[in-house]
N, C-alpha and C. Protein backbone atom coordinates (compact mmCIF):
# COMPACT_ATOMS: atom_id res chain seq x y z
N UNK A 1 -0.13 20.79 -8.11
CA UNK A 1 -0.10 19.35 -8.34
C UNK A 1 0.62 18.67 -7.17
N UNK A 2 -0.27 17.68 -6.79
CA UNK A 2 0.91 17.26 -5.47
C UNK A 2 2.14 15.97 -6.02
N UNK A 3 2.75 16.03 -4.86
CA UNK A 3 3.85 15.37 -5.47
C UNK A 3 3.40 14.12 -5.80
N UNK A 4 4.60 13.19 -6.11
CA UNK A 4 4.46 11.68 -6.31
C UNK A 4 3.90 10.89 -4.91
N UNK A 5 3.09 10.04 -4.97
CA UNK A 5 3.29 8.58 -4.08
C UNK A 5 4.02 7.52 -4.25
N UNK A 6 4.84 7.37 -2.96
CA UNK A 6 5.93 6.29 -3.30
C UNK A 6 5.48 5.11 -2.67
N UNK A 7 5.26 4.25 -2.98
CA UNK A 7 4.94 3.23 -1.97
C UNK A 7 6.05 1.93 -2.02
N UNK A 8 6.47 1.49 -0.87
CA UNK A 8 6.92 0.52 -0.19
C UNK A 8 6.48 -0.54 0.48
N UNK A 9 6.19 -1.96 -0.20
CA UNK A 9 5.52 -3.18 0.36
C UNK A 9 6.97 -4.05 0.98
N UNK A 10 7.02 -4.38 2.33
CA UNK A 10 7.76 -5.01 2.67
C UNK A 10 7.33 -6.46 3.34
N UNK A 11 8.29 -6.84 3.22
CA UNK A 11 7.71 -8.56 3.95
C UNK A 11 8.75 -9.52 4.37
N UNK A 12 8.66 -10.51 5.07
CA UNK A 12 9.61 -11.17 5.77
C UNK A 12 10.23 -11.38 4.82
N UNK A 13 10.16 -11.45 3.50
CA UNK A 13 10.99 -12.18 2.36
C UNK A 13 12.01 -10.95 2.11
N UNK A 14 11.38 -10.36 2.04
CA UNK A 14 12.32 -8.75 1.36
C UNK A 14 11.28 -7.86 1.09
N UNK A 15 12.00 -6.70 0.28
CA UNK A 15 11.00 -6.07 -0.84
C UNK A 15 10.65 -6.66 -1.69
N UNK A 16 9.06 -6.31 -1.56
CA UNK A 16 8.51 -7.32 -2.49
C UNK A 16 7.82 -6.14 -3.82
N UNK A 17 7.65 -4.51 -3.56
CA UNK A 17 7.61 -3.80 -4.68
C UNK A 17 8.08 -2.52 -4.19
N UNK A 18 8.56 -1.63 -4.44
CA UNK A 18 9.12 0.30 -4.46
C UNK A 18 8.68 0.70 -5.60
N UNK A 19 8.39 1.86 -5.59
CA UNK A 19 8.12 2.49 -6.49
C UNK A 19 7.14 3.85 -6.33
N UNK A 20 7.12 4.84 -7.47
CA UNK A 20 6.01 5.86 -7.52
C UNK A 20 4.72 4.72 -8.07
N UNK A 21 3.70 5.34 -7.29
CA UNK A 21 2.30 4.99 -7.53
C UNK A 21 1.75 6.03 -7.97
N UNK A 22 0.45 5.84 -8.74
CA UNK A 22 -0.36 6.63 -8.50
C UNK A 22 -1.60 6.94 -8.09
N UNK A 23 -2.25 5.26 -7.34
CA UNK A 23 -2.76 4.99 -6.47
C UNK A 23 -2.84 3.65 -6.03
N UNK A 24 -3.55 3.65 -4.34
CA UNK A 24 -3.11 2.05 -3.75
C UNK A 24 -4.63 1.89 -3.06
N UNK A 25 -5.10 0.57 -3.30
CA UNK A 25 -6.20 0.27 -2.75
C UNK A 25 -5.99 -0.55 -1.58
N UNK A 26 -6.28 -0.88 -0.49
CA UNK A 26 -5.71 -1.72 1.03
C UNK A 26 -6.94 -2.20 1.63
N UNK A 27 -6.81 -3.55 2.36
CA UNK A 27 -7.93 -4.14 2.67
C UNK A 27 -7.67 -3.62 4.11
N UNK A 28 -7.99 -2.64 4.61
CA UNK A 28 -8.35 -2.39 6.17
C UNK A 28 -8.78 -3.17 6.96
N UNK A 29 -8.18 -3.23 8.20
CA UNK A 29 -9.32 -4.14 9.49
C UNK A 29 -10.67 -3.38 9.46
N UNK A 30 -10.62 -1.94 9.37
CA UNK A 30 -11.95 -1.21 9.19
C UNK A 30 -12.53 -1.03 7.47
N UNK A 31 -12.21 -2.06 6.48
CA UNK A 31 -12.98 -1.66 5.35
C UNK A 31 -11.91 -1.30 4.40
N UNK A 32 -12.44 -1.27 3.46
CA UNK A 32 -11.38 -1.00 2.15
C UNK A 32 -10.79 0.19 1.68
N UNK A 33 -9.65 0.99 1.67
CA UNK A 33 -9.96 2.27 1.39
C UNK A 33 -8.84 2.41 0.54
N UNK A 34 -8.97 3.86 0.04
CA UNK A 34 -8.08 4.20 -1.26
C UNK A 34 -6.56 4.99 -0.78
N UNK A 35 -5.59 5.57 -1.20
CA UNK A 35 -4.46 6.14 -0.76
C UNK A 35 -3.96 6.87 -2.31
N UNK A 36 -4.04 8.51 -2.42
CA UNK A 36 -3.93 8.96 -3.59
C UNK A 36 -2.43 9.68 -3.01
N UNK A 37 -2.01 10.43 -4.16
CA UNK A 37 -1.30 11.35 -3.75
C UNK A 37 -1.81 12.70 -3.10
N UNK A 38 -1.09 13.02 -1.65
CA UNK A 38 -1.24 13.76 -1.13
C UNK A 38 -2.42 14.22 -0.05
N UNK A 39 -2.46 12.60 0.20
CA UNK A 39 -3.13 12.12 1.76
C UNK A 39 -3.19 12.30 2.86
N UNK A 40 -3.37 12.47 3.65
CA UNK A 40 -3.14 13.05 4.99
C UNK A 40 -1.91 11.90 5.79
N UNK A 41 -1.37 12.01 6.69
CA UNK A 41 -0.54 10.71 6.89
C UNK A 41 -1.83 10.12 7.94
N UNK A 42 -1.29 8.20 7.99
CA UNK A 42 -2.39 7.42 8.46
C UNK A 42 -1.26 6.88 9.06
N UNK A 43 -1.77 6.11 9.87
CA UNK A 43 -1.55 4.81 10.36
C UNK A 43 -2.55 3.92 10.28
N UNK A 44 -2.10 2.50 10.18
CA UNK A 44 -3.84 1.57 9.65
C UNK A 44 -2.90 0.09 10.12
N UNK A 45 -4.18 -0.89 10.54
CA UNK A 45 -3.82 -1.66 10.11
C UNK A 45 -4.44 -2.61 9.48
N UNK A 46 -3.88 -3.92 8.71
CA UNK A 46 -4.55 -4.55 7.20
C UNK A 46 -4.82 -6.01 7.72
N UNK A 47 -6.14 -6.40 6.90
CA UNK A 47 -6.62 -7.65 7.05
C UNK A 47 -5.93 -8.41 5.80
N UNK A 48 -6.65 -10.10 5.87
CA UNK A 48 -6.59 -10.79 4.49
C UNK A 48 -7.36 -9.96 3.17
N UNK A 49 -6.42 -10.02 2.71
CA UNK A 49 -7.14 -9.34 0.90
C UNK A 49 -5.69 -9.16 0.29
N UNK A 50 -6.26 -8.54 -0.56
CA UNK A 50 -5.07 -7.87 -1.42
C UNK A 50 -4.87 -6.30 -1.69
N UNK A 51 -3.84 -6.17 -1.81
CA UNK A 51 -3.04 -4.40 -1.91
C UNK A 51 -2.89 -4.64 -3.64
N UNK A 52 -3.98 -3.78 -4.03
CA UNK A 52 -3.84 -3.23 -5.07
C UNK A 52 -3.20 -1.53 -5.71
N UNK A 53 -1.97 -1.75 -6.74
CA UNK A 53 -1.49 -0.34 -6.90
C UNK A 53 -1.59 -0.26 -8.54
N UNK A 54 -1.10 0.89 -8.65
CA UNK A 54 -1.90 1.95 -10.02
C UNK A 54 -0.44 2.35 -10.03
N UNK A 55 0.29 1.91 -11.18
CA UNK A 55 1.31 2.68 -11.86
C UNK A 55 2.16 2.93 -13.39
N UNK A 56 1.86 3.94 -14.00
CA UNK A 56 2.20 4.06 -15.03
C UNK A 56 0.39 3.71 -16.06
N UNK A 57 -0.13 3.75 -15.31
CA UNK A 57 -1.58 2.89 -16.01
C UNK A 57 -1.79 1.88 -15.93
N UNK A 58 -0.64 1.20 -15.47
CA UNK A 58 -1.27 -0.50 -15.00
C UNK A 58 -1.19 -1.02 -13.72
N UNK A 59 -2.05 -1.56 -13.33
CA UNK A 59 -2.24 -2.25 -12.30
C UNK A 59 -2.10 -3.57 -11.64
N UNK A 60 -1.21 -3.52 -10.85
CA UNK A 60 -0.57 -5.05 -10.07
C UNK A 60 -1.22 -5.12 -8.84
N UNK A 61 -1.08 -6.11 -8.58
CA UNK A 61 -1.78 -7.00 -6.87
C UNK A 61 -0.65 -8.12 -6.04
N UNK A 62 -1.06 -7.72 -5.34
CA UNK A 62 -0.28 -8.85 -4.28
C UNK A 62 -1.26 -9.19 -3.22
N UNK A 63 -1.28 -10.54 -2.94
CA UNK A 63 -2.54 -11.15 -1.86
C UNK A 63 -1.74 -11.03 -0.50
N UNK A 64 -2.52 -10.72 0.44
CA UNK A 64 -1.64 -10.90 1.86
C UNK A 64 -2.76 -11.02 3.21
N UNK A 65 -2.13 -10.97 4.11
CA UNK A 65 -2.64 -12.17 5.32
C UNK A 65 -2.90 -11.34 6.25
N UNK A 66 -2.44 -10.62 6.26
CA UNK A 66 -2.16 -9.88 7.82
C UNK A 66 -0.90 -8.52 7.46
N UNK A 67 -1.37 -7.63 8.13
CA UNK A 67 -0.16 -6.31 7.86
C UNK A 67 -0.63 -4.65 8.15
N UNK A 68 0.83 -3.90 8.33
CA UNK A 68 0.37 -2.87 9.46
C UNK A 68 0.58 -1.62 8.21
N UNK A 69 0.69 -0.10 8.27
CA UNK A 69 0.94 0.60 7.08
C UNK A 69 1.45 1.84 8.01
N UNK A 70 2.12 2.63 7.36
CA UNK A 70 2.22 4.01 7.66
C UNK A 70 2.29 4.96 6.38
N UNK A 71 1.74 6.32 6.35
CA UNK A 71 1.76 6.61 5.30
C UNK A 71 2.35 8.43 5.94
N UNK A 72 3.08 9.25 5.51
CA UNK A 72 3.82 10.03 6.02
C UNK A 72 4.63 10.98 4.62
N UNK A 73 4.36 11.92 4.59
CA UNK A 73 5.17 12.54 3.36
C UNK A 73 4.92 12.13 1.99
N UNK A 74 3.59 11.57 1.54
CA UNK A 74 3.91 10.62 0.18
C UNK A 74 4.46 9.58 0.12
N UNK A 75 4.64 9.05 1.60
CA UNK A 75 5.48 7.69 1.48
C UNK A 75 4.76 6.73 1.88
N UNK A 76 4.36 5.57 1.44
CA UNK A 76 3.33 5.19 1.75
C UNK A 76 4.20 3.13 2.35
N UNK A 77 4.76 2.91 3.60
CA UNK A 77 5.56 1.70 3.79
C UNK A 77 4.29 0.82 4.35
N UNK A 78 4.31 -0.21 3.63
CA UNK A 78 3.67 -1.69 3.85
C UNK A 78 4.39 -2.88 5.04
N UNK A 79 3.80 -3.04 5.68
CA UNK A 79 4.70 -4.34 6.36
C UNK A 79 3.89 -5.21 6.30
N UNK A 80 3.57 -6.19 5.41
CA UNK A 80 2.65 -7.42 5.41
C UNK A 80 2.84 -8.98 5.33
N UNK A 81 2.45 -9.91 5.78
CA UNK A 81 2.56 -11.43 5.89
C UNK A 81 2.14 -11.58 4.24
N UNK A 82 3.01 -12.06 3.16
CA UNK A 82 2.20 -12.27 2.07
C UNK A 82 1.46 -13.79 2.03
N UNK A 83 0.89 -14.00 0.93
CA UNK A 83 -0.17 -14.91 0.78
C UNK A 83 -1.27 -14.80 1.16
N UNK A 84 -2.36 -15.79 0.58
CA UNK A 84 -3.97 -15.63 0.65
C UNK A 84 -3.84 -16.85 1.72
């Protein structure tokens, strides 16, 4: 079983969510793609849309503008401009 995904959305404001996920959907400059546990590490970076995550069974969103990602160990850090 692989471990947890932690993901980290950050933004000029602060943290805007931490936590285990158990999955994250991201609007790519190249297309939309998924981030499960136990991913290969990425680097990416994010258009206008929204970062959708999966935790506990429910699912939250945040809209954003512009933003870069790294994903490394199960750790999955956001740096994004929020708003639509």
């Amino acid at each position: 079983m692989d471990k947890a995904l932690t993901l980290k959305i950050l933004t000029p404001e602060g943290t805007a969510f931490e936590g285990p996920v158990e999955a994250v959907f991201l609007p790519g400059t190249m297309g939309r793609f998924e981030v499960l546990p136990g991913h290969a590490p990425i680097v990416s970076t994010l258009t206008r849309g929204e970062i959708r995550w999966r935790a506990g069974g429910v699912e939250a969103v945040i809209a954003i503008r512009a933003g870069a990602l790294m994903l490394n160990d199960n750790i999955l850090t956001v740096c994004a401009q929020v708003g639509s």
